[in-house]
N, C-alpha and C. Protein backbone atom coordinates (compact mmCIF):
# COMPACT_ATOMS: atom_id res chain seq x y z
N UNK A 1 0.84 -1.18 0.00
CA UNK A 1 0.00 0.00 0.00
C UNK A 1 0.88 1.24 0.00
N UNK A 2 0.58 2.30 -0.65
CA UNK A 2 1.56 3.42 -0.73
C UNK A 2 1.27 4.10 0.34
N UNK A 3 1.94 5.07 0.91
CA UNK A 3 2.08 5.63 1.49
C UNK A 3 1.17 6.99 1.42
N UNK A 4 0.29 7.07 2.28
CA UNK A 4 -0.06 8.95 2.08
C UNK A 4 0.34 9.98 2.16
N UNK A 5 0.08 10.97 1.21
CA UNK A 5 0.88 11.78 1.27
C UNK A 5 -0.03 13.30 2.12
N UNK A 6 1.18 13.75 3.27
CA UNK A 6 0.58 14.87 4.11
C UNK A 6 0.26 15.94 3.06
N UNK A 7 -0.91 17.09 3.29
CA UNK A 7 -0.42 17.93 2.77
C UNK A 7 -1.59 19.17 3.86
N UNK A 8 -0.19 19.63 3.82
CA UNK A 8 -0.65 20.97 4.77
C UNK A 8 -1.65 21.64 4.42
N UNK A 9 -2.62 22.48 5.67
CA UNK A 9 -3.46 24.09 4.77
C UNK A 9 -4.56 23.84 5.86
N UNK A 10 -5.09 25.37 5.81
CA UNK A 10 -6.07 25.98 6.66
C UNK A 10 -7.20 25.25 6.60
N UNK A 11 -8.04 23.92 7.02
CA UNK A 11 -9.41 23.68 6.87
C UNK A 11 -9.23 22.91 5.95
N UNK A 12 -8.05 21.76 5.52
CA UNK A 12 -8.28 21.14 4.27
C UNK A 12 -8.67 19.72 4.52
N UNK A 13 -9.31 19.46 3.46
CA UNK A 13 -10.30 18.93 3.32
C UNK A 13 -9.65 17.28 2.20
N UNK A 14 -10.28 16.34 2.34
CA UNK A 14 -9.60 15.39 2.04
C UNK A 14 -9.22 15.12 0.23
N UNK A 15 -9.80 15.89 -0.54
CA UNK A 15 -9.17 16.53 -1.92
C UNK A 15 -8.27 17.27 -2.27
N UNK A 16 -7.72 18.19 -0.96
CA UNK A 16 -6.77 19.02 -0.83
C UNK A 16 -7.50 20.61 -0.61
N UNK A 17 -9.07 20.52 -1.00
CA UNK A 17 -9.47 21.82 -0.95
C UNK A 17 -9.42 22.83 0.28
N UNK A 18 -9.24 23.65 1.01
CA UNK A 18 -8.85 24.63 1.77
C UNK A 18 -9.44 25.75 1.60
N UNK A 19 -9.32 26.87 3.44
CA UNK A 19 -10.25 27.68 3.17
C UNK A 19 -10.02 28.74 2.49
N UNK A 20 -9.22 29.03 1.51
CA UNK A 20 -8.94 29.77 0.81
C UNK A 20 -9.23 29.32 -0.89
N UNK A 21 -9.47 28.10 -1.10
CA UNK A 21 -9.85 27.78 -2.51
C UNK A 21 -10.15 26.46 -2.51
N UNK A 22 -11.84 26.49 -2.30
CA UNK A 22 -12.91 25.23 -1.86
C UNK A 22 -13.66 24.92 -2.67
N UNK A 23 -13.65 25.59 -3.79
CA UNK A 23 -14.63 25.12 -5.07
C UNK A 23 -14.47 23.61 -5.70
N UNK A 24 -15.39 22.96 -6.55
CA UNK A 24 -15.13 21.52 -6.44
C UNK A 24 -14.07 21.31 -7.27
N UNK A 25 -13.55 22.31 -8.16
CA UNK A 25 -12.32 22.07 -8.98
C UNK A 25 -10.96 21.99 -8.06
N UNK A 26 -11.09 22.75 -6.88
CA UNK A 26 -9.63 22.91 -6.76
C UNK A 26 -9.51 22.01 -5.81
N UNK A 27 -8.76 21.02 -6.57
CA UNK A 27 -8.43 19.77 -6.37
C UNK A 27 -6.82 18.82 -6.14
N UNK A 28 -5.74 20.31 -6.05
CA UNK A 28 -4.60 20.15 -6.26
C UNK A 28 -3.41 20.49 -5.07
N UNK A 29 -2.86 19.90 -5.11
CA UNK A 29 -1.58 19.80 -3.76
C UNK A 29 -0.65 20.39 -4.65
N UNK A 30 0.18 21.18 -4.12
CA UNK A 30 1.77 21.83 -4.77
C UNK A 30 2.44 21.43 -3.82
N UNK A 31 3.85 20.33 -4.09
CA UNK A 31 4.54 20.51 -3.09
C UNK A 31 5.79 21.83 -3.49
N UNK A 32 6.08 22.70 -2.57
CA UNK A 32 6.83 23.31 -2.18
C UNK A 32 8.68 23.16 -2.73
N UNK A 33 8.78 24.17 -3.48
CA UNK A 33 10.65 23.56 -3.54
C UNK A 33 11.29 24.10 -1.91
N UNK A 34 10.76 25.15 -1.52
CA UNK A 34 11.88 25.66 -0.52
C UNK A 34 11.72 24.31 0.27
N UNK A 35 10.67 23.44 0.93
CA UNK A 35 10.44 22.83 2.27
C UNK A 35 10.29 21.16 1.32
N UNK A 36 9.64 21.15 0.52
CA UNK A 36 10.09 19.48 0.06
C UNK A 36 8.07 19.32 0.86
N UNK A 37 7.61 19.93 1.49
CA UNK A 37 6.01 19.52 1.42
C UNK A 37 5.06 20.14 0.58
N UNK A 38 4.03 19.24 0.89
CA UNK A 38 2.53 19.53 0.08
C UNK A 38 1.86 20.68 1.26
N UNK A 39 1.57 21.35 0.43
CA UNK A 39 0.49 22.34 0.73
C UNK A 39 -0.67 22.82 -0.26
N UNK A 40 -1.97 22.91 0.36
CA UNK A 40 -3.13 23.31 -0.54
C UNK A 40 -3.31 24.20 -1.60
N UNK A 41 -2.41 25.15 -0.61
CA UNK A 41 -2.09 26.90 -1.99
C UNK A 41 -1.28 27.09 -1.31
N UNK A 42 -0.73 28.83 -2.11
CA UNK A 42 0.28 29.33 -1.73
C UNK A 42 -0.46 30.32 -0.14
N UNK A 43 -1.22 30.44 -0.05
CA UNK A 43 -1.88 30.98 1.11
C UNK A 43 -1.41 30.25 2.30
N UNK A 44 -1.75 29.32 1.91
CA UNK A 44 -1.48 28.03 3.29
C UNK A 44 -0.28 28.37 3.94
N UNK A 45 0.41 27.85 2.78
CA UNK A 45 2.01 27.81 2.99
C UNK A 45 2.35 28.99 3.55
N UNK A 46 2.01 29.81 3.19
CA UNK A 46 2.22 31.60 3.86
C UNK A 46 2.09 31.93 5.06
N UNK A 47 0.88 31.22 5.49
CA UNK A 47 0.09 31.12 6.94
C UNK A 47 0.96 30.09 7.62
N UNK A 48 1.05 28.77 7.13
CA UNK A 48 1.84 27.78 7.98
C UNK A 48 3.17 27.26 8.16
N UNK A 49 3.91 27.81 6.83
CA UNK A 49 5.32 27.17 6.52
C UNK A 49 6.49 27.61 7.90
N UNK A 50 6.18 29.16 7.77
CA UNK A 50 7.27 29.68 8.95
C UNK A 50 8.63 29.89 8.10
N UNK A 51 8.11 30.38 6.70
CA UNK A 51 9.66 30.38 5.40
C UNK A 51 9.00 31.03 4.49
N UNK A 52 9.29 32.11 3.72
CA UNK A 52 9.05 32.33 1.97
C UNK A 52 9.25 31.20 1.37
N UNK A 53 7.90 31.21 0.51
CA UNK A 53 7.97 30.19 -0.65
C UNK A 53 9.28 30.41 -1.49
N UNK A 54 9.64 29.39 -2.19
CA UNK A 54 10.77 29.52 -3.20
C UNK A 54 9.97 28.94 -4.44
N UNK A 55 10.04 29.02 -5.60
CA UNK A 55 9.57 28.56 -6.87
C UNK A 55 10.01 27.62 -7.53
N UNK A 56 9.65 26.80 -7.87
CA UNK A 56 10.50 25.44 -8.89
C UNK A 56 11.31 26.39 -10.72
N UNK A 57 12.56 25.94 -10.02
CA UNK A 57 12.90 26.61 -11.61
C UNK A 57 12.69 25.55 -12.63
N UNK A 58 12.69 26.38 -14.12
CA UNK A 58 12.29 25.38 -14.80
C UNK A 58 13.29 24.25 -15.09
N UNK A 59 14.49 23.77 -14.66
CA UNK A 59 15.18 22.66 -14.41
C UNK A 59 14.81 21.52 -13.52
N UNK A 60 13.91 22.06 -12.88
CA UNK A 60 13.22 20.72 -11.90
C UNK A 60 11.45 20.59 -12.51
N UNK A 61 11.51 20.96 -14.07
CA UNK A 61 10.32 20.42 -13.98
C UNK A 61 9.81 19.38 -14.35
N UNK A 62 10.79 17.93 -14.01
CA UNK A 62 10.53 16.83 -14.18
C UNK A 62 10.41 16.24 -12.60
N UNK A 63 10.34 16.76 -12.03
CA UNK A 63 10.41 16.80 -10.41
C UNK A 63 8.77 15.85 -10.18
N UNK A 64 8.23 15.46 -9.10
CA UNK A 64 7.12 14.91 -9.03
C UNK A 64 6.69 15.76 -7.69
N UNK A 65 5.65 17.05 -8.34
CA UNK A 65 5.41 18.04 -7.09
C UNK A 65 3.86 18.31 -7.30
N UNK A 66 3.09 17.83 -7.96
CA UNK A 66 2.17 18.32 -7.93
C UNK A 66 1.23 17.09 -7.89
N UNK A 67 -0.14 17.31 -7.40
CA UNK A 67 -0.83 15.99 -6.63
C UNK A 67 -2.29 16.26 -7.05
N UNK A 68 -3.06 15.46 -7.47
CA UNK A 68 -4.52 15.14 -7.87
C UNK A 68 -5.32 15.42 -6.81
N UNK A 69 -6.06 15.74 -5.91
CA UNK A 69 -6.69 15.66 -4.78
C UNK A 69 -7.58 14.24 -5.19
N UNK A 70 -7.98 13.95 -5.95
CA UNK A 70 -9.26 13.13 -6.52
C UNK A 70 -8.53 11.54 -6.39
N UNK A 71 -7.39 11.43 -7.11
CA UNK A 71 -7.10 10.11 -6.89
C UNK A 71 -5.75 10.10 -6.30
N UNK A 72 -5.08 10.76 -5.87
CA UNK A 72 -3.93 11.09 -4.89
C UNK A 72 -2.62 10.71 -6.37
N UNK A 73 -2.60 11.18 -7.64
CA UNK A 73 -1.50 10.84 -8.47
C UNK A 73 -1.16 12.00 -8.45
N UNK A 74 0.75 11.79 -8.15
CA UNK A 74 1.68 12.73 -8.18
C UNK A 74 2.21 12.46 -9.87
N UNK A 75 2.19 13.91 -9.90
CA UNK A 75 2.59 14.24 -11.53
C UNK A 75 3.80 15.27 -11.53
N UNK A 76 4.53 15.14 -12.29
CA UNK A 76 5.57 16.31 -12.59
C UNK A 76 5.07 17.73 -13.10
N UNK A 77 5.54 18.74 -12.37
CA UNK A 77 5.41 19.99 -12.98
C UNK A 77 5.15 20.07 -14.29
N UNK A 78 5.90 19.89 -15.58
CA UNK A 78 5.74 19.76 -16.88
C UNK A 78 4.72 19.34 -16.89
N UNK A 79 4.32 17.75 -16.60
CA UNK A 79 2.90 16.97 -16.86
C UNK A 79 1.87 17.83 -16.36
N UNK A 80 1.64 18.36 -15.24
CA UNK A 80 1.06 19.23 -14.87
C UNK A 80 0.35 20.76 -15.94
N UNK A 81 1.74 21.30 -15.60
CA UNK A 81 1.51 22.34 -17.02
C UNK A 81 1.08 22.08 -17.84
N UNK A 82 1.15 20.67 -18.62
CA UNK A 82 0.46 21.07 -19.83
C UNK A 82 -0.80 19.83 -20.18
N UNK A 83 -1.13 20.05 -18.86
CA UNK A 83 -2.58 18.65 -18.63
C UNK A 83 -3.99 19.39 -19.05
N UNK A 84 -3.83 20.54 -19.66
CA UNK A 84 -5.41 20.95 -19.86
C UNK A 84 -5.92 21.05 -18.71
N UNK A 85 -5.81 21.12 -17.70
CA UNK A 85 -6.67 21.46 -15.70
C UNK A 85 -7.50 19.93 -15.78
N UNK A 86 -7.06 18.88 -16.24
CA UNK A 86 -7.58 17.94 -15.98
C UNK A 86 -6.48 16.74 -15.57
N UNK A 87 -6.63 16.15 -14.65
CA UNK A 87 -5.51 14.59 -14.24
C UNK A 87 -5.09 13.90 -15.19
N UNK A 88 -3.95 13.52 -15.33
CA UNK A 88 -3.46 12.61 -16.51
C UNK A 88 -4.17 11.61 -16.07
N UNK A 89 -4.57 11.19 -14.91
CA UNK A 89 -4.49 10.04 -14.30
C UNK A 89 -5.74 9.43 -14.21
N UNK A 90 -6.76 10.52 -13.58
CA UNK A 90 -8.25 10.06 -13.78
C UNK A 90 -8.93 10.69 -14.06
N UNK A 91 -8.68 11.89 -14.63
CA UNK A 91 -10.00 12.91 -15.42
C UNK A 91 -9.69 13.66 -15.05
N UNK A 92 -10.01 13.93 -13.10
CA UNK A 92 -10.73 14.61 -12.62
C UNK A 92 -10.31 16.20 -13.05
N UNK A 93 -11.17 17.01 -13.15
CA UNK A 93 -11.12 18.49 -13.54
C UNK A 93 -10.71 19.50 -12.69
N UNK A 94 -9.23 20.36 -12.77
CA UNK A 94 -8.88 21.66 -12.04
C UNK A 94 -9.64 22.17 -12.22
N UNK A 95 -9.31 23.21 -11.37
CA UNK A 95 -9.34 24.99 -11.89
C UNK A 95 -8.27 25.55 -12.49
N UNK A 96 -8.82 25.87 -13.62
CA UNK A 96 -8.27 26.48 -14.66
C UNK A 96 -7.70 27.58 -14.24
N UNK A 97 -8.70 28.25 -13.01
CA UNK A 97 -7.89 29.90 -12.96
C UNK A 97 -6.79 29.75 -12.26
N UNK A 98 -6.43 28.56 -12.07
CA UNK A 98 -4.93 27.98 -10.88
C UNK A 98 -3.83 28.57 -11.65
N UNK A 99 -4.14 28.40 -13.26
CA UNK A 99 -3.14 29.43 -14.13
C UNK A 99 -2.67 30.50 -13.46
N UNK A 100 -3.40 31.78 -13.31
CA UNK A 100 -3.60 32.57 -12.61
C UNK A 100 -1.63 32.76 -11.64
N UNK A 101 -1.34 31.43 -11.00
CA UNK A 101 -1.00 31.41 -10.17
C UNK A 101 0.18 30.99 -10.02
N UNK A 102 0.58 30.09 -10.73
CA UNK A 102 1.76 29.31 -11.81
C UNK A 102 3.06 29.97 -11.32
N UNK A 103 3.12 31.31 -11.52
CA UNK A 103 4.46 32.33 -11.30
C UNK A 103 4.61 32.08 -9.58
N UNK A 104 3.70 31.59 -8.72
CA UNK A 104 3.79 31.60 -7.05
C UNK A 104 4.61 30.00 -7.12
N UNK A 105 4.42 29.13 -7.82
CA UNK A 105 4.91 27.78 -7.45
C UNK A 105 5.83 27.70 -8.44
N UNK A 106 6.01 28.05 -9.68
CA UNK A 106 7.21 27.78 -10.60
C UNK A 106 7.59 28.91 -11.12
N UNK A 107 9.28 28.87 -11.84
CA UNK A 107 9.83 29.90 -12.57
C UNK A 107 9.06 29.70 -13.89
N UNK A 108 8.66 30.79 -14.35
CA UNK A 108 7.74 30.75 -15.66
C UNK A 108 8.75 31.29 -16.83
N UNK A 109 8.83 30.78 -17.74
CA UNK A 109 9.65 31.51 -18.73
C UNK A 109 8.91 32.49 -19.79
């Protein structure tokens, strides 16, 4: 059996959703480059880390940092980026406006 994976945040909820972004899309764990954990958003992490976020440059974006809330599959940044806001893995549907946000968790070129 694999192992679960923690992931930090204010009120979160067993998809990863949190009280800062609870809609049924947002469905996604970022783990963190500065700390090596999962957190809900960058809010969380802000509120709970006790560190400035650091950003994944784009040399680690084969890294495995980003997480499905729906079926718990860790995907690489790249895979991530360019998944259409939907899971490689089982469908399930982001939020799209997570775009939005991209520049808080990775170096964007």
């Amino acid at each position: 059996m694999a192992e679960q994976i923690q992931v930090h945040g204010v009120d979160t909820d067993n998809e990863t959703r949190c009280t800062h972004y609870h809609s049924l899309l947002d469905i996604v764990a970022i783990k963190f480059k500065c700390c090596g954990e999962y957190y809900s958003c960058y809010s969380c992490h802000e509120e709970l880390a006790g560190h400035k976020a650091q950003p994944w440059p784009p040399e680690s974006f084969d890294e495995h940092a980003v997480m499905c809330g729906s079926c718990k599959y860790e995907m690489t940044i790249r895979e991530y980026l360019g998944c259409q806001a939907h899971c490689p893995s089982c469908g399930a549907a982001f939020n799209p406006g997570c775009a939005l946000h991209y520049p808080l968790y990775f170096e964007m070129e």
